[in-house]
Protein backbone atom coordinates (compact mmCIF):
# COMPACT_ATOMS: atom_id res chain seq x y z
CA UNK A 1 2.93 -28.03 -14.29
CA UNK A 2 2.03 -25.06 -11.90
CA UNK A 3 4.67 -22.26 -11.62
CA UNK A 4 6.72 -22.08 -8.76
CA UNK A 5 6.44 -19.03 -6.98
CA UNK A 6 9.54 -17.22 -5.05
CA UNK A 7 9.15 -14.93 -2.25
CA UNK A 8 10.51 -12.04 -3.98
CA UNK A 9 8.54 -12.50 -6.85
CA UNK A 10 5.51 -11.88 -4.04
CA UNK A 11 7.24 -9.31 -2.04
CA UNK A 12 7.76 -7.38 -5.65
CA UNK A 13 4.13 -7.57 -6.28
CA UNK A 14 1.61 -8.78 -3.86
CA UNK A 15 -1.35 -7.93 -5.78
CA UNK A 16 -0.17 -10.17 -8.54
CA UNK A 17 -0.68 -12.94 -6.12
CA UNK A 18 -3.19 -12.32 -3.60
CA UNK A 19 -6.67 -10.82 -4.57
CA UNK A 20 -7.32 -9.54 -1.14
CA UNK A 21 -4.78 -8.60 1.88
CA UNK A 22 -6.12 -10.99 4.40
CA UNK A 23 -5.37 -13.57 2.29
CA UNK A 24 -1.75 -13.20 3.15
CA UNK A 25 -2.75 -14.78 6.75
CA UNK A 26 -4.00 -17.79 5.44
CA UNK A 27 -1.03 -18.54 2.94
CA UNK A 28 0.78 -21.64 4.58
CA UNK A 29 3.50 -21.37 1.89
CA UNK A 30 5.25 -18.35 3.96
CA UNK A 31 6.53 -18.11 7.58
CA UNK A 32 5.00 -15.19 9.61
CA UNK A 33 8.46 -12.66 9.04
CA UNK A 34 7.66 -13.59 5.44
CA UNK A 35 3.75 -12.20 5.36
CA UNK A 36 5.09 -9.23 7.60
CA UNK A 37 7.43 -8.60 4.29
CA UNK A 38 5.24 -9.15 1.85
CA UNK A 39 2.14 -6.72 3.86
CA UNK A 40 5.08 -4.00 4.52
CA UNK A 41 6.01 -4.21 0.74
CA UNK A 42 2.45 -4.23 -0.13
CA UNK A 43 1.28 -0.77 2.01
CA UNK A 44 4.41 1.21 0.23
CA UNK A 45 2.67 0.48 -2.64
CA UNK A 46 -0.55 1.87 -2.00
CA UNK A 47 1.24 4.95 0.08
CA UNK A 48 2.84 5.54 -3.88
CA UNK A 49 -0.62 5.14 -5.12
CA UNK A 50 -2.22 7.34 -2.54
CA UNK A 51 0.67 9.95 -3.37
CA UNK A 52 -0.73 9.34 -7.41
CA UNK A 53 -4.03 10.04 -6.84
CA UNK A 54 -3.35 13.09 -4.76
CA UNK A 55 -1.58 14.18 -7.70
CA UNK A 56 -5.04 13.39 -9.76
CA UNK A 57 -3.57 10.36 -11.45
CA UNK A 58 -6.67 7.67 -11.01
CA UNK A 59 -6.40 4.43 -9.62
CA UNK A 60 -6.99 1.32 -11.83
CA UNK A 61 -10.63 0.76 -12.86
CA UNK A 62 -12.12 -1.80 -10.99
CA UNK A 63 -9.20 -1.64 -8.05
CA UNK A 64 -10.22 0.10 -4.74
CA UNK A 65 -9.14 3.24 -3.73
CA UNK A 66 -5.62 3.16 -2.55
CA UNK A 67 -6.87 4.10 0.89
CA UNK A 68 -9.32 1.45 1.26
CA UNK A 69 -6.69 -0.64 0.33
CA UNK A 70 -4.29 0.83 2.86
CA UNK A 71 -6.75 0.14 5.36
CA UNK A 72 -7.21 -3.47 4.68
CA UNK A 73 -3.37 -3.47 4.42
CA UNK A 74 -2.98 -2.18 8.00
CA UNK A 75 -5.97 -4.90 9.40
CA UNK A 76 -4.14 -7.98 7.91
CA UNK A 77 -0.91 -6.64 9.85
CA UNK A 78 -2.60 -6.18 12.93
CA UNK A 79 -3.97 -9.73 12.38
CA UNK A 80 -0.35 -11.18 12.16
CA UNK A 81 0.60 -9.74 15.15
């Protein structure tokens, strides 16, 4: 039996849940105030990582740079609006 998912378990961590920003848009389960949350929630997180890897920590291997990320971030939010 699948796991049901809550909205703050998404909100806490997007990138457990979605492999890619824009997929966000497509996710019927959530109302549009919902993907604004989850997209807001999700670009603090990469402005922390950004802050990281300023600080030379490095990012996760085989995750994109927090600024690409960032970037995709910021399209999917200008999609939903």
């Amino acid at each position: 039996m699948p796991e049901k998912i809550l909205f703050e378990d998404v909100v806490a961590d997007p990138e457990r849940f979605f492999a890619d920003p824009a997929a966000v848009l497509d996710d019927a389960r959530f109302s549009r105030a919902q993907k604004r949350r989850i997209l807001e929630n999700w670009a603090e997180d990469a402005l922390a990582l950004m802050r990281a890897e300023a600080e030379n920590m490095e990012a996760k291997r085989g995750e994109p740079a927090a600024g690409t990320l960032l970037k995709r971030i910021e399209e999917a939010q200008r999609l939903l609006e």
